[in-house]
C-alpha atoms as a PDB file:
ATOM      1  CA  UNK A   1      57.678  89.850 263.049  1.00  0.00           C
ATOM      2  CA  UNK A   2      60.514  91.601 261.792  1.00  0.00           C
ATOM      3  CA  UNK A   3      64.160  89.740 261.281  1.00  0.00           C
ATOM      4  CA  UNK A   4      61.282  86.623 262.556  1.00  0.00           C
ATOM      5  CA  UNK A   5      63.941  83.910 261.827  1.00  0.00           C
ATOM      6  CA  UNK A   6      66.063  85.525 264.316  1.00  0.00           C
ATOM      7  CA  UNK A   7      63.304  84.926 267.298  1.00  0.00           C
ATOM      8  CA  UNK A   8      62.978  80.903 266.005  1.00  0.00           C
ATOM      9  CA  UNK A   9      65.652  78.309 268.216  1.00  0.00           C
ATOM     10  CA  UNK A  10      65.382  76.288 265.584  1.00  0.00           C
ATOM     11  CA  UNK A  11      67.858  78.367 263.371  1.00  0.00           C
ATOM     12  CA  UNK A  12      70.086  78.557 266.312  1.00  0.00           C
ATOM     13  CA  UNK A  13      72.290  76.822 264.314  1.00  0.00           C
ATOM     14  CA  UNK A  14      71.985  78.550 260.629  1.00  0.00           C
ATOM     15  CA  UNK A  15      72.108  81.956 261.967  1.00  0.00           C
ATOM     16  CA  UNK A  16      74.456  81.730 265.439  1.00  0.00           C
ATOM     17  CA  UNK A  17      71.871  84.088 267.588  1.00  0.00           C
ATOM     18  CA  UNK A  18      68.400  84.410 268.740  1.00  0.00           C
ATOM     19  CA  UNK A  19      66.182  86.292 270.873  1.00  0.00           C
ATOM     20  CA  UNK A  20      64.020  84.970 274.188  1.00  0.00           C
ATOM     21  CA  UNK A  21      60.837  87.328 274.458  1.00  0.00           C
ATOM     22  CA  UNK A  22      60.874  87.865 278.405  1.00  0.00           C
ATOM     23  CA  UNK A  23      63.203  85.356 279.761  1.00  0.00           C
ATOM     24  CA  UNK A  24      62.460  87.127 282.906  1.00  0.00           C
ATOM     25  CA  UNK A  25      59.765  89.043 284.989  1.00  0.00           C
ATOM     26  CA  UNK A  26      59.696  93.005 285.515  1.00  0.00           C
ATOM     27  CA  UNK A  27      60.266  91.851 288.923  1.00  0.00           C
ATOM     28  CA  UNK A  28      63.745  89.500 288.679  1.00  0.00           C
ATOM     29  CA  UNK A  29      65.021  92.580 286.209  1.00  0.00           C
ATOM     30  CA  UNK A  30      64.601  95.043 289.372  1.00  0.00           C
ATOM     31  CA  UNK A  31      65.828  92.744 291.320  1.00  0.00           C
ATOM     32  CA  UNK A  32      69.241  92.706 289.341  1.00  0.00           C
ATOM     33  CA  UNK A  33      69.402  96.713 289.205  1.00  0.00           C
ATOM     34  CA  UNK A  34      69.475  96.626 292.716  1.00  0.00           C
ATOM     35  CA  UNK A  35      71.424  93.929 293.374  1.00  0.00           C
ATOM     36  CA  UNK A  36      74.326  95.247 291.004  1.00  0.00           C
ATOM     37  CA  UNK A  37      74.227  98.648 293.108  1.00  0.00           C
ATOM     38  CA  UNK A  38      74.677  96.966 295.756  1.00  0.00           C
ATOM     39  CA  UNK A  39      77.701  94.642 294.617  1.00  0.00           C
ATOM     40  CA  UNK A  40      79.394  97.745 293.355  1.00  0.00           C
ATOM     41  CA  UNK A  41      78.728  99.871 296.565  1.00  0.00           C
ATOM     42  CA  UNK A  42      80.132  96.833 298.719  1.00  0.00           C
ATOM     43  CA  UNK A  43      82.947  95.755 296.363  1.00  0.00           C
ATOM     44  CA  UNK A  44      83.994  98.572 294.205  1.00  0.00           C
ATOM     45  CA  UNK A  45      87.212  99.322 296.206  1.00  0.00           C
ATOM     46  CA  UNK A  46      88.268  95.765 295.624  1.00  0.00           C
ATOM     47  CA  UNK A  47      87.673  95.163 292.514  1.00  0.00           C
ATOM     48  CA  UNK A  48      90.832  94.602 289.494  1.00  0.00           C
ATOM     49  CA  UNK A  49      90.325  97.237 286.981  1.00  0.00           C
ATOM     50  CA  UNK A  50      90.376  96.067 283.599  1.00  0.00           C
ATOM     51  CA  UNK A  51      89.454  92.264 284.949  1.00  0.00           C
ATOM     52  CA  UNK A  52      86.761  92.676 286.828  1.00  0.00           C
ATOM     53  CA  UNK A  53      85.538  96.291 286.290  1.00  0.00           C
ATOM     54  CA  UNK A  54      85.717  98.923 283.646  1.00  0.00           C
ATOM     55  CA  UNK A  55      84.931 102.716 283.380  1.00  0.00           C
ATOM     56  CA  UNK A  56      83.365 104.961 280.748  1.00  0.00           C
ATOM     57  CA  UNK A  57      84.944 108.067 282.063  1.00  0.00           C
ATOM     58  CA  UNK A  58      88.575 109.119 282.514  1.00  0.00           C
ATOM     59  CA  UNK A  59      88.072 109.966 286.563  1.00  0.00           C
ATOM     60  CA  UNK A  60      87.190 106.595 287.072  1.00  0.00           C
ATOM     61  CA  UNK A  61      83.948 107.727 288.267  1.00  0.00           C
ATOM     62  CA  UNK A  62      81.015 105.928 286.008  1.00  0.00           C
ATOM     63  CA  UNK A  63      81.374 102.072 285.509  1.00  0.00           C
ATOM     64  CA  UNK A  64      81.163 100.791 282.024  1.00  0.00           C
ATOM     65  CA  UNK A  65      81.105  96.953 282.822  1.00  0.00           C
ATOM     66  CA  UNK A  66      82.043  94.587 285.243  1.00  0.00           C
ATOM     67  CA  UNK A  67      83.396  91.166 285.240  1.00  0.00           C
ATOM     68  CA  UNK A  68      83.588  87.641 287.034  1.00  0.00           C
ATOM     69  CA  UNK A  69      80.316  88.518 289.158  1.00  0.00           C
ATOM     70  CA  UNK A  70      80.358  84.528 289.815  1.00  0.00           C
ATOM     71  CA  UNK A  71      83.064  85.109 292.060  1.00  0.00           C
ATOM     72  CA  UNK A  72      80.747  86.736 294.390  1.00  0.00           C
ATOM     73  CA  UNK A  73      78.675  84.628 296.613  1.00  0.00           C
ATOM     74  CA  UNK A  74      75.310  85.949 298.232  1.00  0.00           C
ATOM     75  CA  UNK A  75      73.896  88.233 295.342  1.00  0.00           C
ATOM     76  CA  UNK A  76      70.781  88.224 293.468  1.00  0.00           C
ATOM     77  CA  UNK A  77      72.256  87.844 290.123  1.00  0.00           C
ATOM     78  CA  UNK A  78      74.188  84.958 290.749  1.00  0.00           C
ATOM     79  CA  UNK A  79      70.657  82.747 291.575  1.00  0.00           C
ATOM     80  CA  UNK A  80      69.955  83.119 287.982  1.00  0.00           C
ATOM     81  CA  UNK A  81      72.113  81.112 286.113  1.00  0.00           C
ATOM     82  CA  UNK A  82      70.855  78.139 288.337  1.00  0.00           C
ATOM     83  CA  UNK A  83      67.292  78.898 287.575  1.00  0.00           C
ATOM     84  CA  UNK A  84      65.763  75.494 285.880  1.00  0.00           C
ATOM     85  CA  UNK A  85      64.273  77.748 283.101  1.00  0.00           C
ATOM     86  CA  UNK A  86      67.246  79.353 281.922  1.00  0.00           C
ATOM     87  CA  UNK A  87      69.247  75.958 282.190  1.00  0.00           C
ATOM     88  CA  UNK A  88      66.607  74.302 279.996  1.00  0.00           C
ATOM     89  CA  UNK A  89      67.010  76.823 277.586  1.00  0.00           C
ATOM     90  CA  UNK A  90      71.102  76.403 277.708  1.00  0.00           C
ATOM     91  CA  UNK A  91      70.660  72.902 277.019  1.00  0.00           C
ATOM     92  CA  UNK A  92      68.126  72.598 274.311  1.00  0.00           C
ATOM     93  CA  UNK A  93      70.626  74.982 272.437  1.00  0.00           C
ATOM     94  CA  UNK A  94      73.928  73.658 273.188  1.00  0.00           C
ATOM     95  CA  UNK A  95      72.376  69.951 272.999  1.00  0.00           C
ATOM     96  CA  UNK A  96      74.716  69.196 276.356  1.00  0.00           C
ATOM     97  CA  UNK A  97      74.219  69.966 279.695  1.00  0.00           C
ATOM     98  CA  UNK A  98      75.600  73.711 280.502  1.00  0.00           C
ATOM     99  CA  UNK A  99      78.505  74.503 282.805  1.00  0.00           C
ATOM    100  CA  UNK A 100      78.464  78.553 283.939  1.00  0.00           C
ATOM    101  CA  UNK A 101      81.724  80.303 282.599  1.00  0.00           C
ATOM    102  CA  UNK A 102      80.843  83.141 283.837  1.00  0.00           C
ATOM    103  CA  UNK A 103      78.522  86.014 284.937  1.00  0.00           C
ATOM    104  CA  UNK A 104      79.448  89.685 283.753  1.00  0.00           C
ATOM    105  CA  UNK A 105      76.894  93.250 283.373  1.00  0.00           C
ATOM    106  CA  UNK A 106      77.356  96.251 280.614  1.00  0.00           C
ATOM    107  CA  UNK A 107      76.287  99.127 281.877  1.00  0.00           C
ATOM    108  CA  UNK A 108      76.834 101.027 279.215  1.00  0.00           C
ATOM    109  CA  UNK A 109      75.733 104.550 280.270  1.00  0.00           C
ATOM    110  CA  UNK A 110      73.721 106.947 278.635  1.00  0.00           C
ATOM    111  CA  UNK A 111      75.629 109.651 276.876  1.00  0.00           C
ATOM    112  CA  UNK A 112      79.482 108.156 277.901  1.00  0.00           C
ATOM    113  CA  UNK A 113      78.901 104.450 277.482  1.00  0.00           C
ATOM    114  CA  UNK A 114      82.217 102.985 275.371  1.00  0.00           C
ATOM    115  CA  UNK A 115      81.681 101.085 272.243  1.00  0.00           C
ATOM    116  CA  UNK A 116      82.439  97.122 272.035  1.00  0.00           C
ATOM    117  CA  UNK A 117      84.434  95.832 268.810  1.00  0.00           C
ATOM    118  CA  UNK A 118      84.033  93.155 266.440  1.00  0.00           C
ATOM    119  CA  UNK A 119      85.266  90.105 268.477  1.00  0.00           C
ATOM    120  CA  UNK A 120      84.543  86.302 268.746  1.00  0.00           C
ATOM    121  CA  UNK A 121      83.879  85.560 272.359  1.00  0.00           C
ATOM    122  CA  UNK A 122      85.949  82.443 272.098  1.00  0.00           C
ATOM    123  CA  UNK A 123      89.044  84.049 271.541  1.00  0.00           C
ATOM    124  CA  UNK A 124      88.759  84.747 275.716  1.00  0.00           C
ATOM    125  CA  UNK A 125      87.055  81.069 276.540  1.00  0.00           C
ATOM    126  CA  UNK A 126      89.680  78.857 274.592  1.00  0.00           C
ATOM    127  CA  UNK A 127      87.237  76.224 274.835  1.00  0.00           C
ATOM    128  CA  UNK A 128      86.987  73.261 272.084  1.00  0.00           C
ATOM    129  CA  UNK A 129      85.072  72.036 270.666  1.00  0.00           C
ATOM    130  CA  UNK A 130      83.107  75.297 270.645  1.00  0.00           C
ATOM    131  CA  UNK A 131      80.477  75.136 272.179  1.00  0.00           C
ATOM    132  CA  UNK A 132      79.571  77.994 274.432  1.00  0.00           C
ATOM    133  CA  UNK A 133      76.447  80.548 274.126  1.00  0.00           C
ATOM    134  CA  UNK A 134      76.246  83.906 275.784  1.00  0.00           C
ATOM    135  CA  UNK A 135      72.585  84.658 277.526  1.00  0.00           C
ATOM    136  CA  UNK A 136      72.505  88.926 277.031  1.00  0.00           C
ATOM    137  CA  UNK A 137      69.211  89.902 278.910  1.00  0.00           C
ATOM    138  CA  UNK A 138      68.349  92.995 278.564  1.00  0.00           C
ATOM    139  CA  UNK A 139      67.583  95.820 281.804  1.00  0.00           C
ATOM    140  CA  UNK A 140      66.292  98.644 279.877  1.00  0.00           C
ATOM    141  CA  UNK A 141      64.948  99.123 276.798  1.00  0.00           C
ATOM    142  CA  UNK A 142      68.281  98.396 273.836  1.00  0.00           C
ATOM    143  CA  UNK A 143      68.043  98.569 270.924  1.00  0.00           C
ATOM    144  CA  UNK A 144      69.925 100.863 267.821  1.00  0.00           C
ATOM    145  CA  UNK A 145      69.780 103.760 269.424  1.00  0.00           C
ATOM    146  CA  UNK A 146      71.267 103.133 273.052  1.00  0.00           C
ATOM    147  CA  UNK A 147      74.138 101.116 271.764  1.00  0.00           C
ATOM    148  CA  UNK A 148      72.609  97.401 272.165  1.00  0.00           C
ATOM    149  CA  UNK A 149      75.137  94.561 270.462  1.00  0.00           C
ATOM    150  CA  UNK A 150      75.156  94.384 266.461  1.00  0.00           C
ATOM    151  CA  UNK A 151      75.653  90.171 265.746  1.00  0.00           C
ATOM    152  CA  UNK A 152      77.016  88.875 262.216  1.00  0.00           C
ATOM    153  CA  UNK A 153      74.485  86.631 260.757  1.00  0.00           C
ATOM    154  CA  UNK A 154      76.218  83.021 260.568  1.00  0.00           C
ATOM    155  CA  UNK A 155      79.610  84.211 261.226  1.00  0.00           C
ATOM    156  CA  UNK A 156      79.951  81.379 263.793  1.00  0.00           C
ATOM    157  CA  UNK A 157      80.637  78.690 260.919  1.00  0.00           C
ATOM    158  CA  UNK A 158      83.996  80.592 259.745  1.00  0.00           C
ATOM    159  CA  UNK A 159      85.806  79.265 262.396  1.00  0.00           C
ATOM    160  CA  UNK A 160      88.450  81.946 264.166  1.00  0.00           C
ATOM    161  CA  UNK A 161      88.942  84.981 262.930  1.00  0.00           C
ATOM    162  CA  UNK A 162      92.518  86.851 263.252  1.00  0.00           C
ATOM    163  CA  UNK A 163      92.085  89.429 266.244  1.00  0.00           C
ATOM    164  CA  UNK A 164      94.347  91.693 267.458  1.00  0.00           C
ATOM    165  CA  UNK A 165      95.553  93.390 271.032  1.00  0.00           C
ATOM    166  CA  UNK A 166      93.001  96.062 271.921  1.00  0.00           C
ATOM    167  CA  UNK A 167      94.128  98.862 274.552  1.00  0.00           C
ATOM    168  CA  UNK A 168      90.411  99.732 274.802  1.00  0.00           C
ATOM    169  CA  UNK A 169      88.537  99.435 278.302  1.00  0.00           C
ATOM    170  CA  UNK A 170      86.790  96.606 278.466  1.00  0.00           C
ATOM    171  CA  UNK A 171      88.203  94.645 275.254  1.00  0.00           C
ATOM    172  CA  UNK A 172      91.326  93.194 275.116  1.00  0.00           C
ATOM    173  CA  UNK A 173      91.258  91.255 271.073  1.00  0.00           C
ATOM    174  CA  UNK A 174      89.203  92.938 268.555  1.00  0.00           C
ATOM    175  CA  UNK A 175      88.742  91.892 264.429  1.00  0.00           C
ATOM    176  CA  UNK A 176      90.030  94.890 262.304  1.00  0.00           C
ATOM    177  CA  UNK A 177      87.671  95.979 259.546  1.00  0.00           C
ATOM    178  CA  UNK A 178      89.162  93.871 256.886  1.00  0.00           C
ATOM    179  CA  UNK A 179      89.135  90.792 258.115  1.00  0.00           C
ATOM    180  CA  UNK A 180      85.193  90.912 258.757  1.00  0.00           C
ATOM    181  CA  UNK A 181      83.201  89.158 256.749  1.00  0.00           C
ATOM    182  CA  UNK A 182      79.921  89.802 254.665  1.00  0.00           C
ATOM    183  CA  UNK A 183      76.826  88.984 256.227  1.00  0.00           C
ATOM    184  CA  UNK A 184      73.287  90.664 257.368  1.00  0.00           C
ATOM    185  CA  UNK A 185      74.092  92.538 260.625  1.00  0.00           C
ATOM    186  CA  UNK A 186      71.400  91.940 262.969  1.00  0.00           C
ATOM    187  CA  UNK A 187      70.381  94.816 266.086  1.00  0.00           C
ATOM    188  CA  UNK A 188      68.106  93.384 268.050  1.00  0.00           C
ATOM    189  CA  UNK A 189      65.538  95.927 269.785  1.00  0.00           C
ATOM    190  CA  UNK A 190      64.970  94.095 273.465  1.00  0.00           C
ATOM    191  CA  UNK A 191      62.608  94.764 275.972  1.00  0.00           C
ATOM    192  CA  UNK A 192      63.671  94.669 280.122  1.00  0.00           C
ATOM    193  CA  UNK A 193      63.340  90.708 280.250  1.00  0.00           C
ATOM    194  CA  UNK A 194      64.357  89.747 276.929  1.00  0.00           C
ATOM    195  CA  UNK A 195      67.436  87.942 276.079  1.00  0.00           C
ATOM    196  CA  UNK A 196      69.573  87.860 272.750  1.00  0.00           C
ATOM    197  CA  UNK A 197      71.755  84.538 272.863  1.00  0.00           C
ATOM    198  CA  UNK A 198      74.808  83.897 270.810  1.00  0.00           C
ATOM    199  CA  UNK A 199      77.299  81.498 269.247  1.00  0.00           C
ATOM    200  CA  UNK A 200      80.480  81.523 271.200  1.00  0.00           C
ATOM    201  CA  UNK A 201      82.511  81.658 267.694  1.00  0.00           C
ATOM    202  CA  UNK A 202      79.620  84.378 266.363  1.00  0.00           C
ATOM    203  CA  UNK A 203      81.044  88.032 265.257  1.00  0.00           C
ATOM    204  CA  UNK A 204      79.682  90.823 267.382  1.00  0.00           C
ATOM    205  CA  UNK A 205      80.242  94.191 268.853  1.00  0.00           C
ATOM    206  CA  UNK A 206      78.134  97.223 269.826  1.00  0.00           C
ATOM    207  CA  UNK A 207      78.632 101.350 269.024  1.00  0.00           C
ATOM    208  CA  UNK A 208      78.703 103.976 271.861  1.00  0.00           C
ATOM    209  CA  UNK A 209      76.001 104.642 273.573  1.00  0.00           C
ATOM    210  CA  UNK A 210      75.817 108.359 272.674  1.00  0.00           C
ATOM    211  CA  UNK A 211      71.682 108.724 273.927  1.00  0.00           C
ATOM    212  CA  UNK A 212      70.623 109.521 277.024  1.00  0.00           C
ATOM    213  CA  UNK A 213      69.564 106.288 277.519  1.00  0.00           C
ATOM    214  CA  UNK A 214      70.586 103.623 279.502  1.00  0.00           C
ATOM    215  CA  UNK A 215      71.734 100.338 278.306  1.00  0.00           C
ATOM    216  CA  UNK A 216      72.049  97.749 280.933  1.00  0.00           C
ATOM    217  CA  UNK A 217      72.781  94.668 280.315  1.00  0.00           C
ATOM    218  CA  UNK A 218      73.556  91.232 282.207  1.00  0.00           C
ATOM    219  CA  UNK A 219      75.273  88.232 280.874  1.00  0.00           C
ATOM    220  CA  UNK A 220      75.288  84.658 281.710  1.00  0.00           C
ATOM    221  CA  UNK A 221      78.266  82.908 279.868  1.00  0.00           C
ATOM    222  CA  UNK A 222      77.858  78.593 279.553  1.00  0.00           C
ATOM    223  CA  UNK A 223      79.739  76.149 278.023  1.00  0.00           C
ATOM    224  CA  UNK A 224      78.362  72.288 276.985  1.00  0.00           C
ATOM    225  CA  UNK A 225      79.839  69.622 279.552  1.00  0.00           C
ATOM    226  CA  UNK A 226      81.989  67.965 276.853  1.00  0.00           C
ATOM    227  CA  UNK A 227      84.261  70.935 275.952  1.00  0.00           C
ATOM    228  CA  UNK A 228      87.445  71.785 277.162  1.00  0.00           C
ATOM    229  CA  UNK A 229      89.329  74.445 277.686  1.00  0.00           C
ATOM    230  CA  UNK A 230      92.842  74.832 276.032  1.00  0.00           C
ATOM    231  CA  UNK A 231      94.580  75.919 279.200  1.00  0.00           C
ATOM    232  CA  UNK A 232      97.899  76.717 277.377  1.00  0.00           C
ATOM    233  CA  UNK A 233      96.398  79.452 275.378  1.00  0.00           C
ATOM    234  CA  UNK A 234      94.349  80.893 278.141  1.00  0.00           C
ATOM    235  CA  UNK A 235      97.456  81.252 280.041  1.00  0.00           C
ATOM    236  CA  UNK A 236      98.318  82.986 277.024  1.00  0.00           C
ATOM    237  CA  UNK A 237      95.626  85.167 276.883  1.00  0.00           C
ATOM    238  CA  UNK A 238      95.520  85.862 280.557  1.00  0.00           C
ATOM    239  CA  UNK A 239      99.147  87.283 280.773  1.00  0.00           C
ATOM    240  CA  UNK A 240      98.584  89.035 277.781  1.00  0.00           C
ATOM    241  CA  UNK A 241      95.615  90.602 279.199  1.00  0.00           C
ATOM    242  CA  UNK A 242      98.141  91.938 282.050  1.00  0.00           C
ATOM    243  CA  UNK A 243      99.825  93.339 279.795  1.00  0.00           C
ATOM    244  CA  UNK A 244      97.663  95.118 278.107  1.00  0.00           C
ATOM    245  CA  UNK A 245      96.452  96.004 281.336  1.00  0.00           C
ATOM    246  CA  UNK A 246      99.830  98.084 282.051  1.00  0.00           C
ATOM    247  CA  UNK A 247      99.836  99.669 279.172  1.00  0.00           C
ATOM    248  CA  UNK A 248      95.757 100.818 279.321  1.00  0.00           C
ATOM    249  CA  UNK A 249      97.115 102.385 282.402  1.00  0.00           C
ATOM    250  CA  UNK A 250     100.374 103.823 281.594  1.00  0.00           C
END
């Protein structure tokens, strides 16, 4: 298998990501694609832009992402991250017992869907120690070609990188160019089912989607029971985001 140390657990740790062959069915993957339509068709009038949804198009017309889906009782999506299976999972790689974050879905649509960049996902969390994965299961077929997220290969041991304010939908803190650093850039190719996990502190991002593909995606964000979350500087970040918020829309 190609890039095979990247589909082992046990190199969780060495390499900060790794990818679940069919975490699950055909069936639970329609059964978020529908659910999702109908979340946005009920909620979409209601929901924050630039917290809790995103667009891809200047009108405001085609979603790019949306956020905080946990929020939201009585949808299909929000079973999942309770599902013994995927908690197992969460646990054998954290080694604690996983509390949900949150929930969140990247559209990312075929042609118009925006680009992600370089980030650390804890610069949002504030948790510490950190120890937090992301679960990215895939709804369509990603890989290179539709955009799917690009990871850097053991970045997760650096500690924090410097990141910056980013005016760009969907991303508030990026990592400019220079203060990446080496490593093998891995692009997982995913089919509906499979999941690519990550390292809380591990470097990633993702290019446009410029195909006529779509690139769905759906996240389940945990953290291990014995972190904590610096609530000073997420009240930093979170007024900060508001900011950046009014200025996005200015």
């Amino acid at each position: 298998m190609k890039n095979s140390k990247y589909y082992d657990k046990s190199n969780f740790d060495s390499t900060g990501v790794v990818v679940e062959k069919e975490l699950i069915s055909k069936s639970d993957v329609e059964n978020i694609i529908s659910d999702l339509e109908r979340f946005l068709n009920e909620n979409r009038n209601s929901l924050a832009e630039g917290k809790e949804i995103n667009y891809a198009d200047k009108e405001k017309t085609v979603v790019n992402s949306m956020h905080r889906l946990e929020k939201y009782d009585g949808y299909f999506f929000n079973e999942l991250p309770k599902r013994t299976k995927i908690l197992k999972l969460a646990e054998e790689i954290l080694k604690d017992e996983p509390e949900l974050i949150g929930t969140q879905a990247f559209v990312k649509p075929g042609g118009i869907g925006l680009p992600a960049p370089f980030h650390q996902d804890n610069a949002y969390w504030c948790i510490k120690p950190a120890n937090g994965i992301t679960i990215w299961i895939a709804l369509d077929q990603c890989d290179e070609t539709n955009g799917m997220v690009k990871y850097i290969d053991s970045s997760h041991k650096i500690g924090v990188v410097n990141h910056i304010p980013s005016i760009a939908p969907g991303s508030s803190q990026i990592i400019e160019e220079k203060d990446l650093p080496e490593g093998n850039v891995f692009t997982p190719s995913l089919k509906p089912g499979d999941a690519a996990i990550h390292h809380t502190m591990n470097i990633h991002g993702s290019n446009p989607n410029n195909s006529g593909k779509q690139r769905r995606g759906f996240l389940i964000c945990y953290k291990g029971k014995n972190t904590k979350r610096n609530e000073d500087l997420f009240n930093r970040y979170e007024k900060n985001l508001e900011k950046l918020i009014e200025l996005r829309n200015s």
